[in-house]
N, C-alpha and C. Protein backbone atom coordinates (compact mmCIF):
# COMPACT_ATOMS: atom_id res chain seq x y z
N UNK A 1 -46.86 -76.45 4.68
CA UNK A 1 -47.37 -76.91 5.95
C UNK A 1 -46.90 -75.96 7.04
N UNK A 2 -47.77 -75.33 8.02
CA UNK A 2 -47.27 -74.62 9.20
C UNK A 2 -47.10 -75.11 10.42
N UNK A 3 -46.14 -74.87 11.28
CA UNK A 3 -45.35 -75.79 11.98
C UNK A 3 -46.62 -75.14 13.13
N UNK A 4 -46.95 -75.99 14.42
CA UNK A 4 -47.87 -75.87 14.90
C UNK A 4 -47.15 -74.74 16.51
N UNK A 5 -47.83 -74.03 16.94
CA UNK A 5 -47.14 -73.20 18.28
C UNK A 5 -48.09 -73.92 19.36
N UNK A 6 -47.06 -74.26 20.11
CA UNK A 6 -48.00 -75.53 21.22
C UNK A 6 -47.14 -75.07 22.72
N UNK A 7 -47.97 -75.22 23.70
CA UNK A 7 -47.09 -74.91 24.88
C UNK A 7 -46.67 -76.28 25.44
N UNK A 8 -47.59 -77.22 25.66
CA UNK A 8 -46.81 -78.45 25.81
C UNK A 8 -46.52 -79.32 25.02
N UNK A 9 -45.54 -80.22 24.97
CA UNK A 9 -45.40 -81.62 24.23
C UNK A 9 -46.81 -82.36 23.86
N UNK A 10 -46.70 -82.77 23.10
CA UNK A 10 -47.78 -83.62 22.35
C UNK A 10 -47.60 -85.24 22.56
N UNK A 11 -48.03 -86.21 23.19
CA UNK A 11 -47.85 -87.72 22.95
C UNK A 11 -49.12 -88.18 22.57
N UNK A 12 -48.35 -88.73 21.47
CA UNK A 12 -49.38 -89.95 20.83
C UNK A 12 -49.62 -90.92 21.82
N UNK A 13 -50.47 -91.55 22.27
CA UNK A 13 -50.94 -92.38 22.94
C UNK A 13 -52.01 -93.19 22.39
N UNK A 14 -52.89 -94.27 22.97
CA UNK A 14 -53.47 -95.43 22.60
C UNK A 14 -54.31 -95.86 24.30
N UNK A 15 -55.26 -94.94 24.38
CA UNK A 15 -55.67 -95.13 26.19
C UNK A 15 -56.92 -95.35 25.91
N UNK A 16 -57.78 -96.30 26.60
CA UNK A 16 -59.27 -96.09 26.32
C UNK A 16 -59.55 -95.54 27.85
N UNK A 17 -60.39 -94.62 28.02
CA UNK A 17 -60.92 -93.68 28.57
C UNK A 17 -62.76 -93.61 28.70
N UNK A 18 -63.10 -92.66 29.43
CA UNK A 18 -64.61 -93.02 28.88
C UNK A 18 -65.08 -91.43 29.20
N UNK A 19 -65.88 -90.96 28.86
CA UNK A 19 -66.64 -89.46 28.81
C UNK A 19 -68.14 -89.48 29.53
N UNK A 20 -68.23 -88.58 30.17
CA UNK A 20 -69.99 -88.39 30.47
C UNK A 20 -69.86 -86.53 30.90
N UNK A 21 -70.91 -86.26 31.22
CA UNK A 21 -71.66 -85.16 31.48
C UNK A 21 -71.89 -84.76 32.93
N UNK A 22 -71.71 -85.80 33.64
CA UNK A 22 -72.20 -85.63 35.28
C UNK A 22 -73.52 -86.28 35.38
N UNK A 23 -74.34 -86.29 34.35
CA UNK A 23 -75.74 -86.73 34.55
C UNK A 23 -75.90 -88.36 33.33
N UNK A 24 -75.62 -87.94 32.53
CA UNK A 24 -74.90 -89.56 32.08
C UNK A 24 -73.80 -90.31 32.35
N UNK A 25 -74.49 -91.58 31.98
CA UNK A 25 -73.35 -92.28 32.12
C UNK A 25 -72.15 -92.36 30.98
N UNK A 26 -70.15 -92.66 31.57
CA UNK A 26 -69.66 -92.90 30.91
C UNK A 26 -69.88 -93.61 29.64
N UNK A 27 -69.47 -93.42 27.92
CA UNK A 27 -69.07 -93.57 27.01
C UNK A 27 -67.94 -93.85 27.22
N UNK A 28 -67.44 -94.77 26.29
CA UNK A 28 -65.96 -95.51 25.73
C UNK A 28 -65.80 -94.53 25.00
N UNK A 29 -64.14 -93.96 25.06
CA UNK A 29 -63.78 -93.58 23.86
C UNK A 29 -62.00 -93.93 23.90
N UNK A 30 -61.44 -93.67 23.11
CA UNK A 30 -60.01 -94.08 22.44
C UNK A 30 -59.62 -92.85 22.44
N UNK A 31 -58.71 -92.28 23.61
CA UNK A 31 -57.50 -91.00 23.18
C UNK A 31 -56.30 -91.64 22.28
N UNK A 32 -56.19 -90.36 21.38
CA UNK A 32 -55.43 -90.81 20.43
C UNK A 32 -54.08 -90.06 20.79
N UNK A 33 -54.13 -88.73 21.29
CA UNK A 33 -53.03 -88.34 21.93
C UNK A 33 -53.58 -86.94 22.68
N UNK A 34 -52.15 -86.92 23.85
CA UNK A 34 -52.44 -86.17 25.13
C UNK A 34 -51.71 -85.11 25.64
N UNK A 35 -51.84 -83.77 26.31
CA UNK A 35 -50.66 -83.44 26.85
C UNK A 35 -51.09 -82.73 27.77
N UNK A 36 -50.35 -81.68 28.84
CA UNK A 36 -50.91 -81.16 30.24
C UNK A 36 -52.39 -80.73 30.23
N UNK A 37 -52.86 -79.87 28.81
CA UNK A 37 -53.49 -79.11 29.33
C UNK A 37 -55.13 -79.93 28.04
N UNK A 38 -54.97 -80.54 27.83
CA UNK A 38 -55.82 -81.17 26.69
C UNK A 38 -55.13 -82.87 25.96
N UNK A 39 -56.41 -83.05 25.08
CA UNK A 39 -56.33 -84.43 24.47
C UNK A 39 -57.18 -84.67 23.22
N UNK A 40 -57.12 -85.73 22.42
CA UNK A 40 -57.95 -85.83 20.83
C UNK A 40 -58.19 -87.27 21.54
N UNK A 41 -59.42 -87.42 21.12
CA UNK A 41 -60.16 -88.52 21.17
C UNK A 41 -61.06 -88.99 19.94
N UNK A 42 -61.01 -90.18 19.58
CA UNK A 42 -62.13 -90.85 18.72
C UNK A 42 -63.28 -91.31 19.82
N UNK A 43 -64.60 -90.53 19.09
CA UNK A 43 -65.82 -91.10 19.77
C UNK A 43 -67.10 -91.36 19.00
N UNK A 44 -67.83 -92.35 19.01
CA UNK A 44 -69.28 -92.98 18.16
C UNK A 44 -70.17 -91.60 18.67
N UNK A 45 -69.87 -91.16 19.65
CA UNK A 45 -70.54 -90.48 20.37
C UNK A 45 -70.12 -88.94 19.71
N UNK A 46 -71.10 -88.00 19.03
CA UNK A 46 -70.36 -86.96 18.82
C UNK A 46 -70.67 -85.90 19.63
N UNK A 47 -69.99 -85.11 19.52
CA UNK A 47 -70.19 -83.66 21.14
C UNK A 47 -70.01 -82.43 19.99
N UNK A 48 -71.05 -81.46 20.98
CA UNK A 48 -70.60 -80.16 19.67
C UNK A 48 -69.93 -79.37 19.93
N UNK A 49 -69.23 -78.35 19.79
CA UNK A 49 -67.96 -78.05 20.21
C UNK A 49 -68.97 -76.77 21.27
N UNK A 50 -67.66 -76.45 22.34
CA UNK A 50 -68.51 -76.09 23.24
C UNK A 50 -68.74 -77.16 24.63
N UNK A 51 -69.39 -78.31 24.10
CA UNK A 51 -69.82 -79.04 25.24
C UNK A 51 -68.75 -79.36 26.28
N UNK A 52 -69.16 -79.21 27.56
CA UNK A 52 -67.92 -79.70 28.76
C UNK A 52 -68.91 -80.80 29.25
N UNK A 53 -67.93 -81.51 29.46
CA UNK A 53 -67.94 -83.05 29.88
C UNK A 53 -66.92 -83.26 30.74
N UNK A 54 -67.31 -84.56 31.55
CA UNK A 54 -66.36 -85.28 32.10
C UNK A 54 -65.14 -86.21 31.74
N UNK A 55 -64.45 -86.49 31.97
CA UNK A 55 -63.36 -87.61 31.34
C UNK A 55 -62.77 -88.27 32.23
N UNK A 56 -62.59 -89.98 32.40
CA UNK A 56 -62.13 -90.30 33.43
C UNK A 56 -60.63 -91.10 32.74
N UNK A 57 -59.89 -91.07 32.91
CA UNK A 57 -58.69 -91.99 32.89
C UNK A 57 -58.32 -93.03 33.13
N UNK A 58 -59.48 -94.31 34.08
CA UNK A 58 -59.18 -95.30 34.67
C UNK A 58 -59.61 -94.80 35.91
N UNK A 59 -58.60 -95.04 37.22
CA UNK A 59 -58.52 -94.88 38.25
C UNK A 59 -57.25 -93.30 38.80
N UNK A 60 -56.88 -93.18 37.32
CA UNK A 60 -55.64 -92.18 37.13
C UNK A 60 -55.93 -90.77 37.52
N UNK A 61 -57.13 -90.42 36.56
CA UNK A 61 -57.53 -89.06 36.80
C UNK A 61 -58.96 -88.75 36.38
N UNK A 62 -59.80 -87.83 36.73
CA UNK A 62 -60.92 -87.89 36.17
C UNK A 62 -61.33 -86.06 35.81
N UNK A 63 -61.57 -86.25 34.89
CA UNK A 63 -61.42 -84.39 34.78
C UNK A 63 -62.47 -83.81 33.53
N UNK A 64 -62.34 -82.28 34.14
CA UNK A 64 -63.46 -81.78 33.23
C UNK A 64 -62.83 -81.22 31.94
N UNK A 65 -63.52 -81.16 31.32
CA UNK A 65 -62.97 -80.54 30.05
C UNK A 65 -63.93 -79.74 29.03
N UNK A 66 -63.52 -79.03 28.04
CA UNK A 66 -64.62 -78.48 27.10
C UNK A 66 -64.30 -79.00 25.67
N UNK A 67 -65.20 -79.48 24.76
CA UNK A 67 -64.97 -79.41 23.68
C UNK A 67 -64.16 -78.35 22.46
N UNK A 68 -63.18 -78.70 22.05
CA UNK A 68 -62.75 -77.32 21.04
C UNK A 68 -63.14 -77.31 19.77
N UNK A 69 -63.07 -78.45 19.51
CA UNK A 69 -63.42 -79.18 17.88
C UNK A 69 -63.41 -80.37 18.11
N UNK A 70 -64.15 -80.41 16.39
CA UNK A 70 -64.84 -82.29 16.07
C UNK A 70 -64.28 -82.15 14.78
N UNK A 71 -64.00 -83.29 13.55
CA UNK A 71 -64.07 -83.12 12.87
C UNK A 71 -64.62 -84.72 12.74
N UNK A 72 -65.82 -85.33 12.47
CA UNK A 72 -66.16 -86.76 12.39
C UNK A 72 -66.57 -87.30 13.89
N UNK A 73 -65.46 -88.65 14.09
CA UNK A 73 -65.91 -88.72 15.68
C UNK A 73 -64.70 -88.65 16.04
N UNK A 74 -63.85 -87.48 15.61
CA UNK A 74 -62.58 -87.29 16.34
C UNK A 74 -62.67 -85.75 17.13
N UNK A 75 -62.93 -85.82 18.22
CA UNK A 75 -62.73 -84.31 18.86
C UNK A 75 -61.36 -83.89 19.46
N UNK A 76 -61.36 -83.00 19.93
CA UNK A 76 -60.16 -81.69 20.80
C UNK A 76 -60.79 -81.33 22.12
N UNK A 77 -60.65 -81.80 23.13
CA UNK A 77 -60.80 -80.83 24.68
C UNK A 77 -59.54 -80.25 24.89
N UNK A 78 -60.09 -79.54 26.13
CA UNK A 78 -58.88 -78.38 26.83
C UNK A 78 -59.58 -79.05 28.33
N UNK A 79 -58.46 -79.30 28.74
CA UNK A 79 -58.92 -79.76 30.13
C UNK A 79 -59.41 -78.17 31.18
N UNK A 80 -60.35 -78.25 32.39
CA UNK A 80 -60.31 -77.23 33.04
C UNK A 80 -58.97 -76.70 33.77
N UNK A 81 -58.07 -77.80 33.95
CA UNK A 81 -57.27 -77.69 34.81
C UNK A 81 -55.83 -78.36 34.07
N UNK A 82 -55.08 -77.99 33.91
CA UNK A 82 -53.75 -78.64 33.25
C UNK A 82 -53.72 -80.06 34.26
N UNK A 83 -53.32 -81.00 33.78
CA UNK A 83 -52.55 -82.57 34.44
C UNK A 83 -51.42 -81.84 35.00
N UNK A 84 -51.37 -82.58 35.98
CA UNK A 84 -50.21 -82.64 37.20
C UNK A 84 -49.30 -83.70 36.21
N UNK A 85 -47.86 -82.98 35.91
CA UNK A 85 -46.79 -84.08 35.30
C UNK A 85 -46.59 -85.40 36.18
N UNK A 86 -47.38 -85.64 37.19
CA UNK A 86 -47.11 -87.17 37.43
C UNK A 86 -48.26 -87.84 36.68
N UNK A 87 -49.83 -87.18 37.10
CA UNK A 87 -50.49 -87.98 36.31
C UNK A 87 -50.33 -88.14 34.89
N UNK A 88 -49.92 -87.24 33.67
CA UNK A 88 -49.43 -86.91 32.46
C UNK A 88 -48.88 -88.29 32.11
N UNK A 89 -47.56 -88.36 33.27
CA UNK A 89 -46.51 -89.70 32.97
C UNK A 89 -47.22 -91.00 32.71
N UNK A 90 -48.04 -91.10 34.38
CA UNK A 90 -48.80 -92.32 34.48
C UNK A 90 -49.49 -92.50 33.11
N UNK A 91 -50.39 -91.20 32.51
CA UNK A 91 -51.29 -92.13 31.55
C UNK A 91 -50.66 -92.16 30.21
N UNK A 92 -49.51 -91.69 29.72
CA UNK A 92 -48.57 -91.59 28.85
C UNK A 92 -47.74 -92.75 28.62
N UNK A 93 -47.07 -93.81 30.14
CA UNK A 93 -46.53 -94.52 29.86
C UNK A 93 -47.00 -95.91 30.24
N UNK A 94 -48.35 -95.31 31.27
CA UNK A 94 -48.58 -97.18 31.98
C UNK A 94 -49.82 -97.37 31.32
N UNK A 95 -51.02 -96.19 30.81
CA UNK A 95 -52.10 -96.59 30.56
C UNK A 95 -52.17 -97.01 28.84
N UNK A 96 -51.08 -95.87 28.55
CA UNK A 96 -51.25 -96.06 26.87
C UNK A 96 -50.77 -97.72 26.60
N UNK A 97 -51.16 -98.01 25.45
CA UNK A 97 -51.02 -99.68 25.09
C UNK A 97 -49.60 -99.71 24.08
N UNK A 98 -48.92 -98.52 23.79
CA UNK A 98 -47.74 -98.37 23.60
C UNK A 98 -47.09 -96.95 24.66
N UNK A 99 -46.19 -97.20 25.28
CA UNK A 99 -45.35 -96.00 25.88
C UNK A 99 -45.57 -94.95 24.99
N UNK A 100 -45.53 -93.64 25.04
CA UNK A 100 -45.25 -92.75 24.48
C UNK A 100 -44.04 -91.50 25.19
N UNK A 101 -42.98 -91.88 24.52
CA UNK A 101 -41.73 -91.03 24.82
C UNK A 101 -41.70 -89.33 24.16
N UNK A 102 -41.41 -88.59 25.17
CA UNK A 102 -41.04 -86.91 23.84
C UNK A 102 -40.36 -87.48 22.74
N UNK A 103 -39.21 -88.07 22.49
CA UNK A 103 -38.67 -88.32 21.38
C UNK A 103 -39.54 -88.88 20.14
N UNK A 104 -40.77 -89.55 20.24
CA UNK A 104 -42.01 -89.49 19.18
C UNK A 104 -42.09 -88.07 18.17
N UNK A 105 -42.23 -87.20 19.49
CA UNK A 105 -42.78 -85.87 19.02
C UNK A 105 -41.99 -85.24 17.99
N UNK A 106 -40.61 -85.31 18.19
CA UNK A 106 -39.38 -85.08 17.28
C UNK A 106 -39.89 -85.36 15.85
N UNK A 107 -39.87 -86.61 15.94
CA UNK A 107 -40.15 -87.62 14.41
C UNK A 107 -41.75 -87.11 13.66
N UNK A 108 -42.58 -86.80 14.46
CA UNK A 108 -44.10 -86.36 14.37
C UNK A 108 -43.89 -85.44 13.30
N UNK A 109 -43.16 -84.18 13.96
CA UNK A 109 -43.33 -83.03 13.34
C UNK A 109 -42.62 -82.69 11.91
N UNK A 110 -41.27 -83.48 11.86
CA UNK A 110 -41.04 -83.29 10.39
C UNK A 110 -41.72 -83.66 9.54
């Protein structure tokens, strides 16, 4: 197994979120985990890699992003813009339906 080279922390999270285009409307989807500059989401909805879309957070943050990969209805964005570490926190510890602490990430990787 190869250990992964990542610039930020990784949290698992549990956030429902929703996706559109600018010209559709939001989709539901389930981030499964998040970090400054990107996120993995499960979606019914599949996107082909490539596609930039919208993503809203709640009331938290709402941001653009591009598709990196799919594999099923699980994709990869890269946000346009890295999260500001306050919003990061907010949707890491108040939106997710479990907290997600760095110390997760520890346990993740072995």
């Amino acid at each position: 197994m190869t250990k992964e080279n990542r610039r930020d922390p990784r949290y698992n999270v549990e956030v429902e979120a929703t996706i559109g285009n600018g010209a559709v409307p939001g989709s539901a989807i389930r981030v499964t985990n998040v970090s400054a500059r990107g996120c993995r989401f499960a979606s019914v909805k599949r996107l082909e890699k490539g596609s930039s879309i919208v993503l809203a957070f709640g009331a938290a943050a709402m941001l653009g992003a591009k598709v990196r990969w799919r594999v099923g209805g699980a994709h990869g964005v890269r946000f346009e813009t890295p999260l500001n570490p306050v919003v990061l926190d907010h949707i890491r510890l108040f939106l997710s339906k479990g907290p997600a602490y760095v110390a997760e990430r520890e346990v993740l990787t072995v």
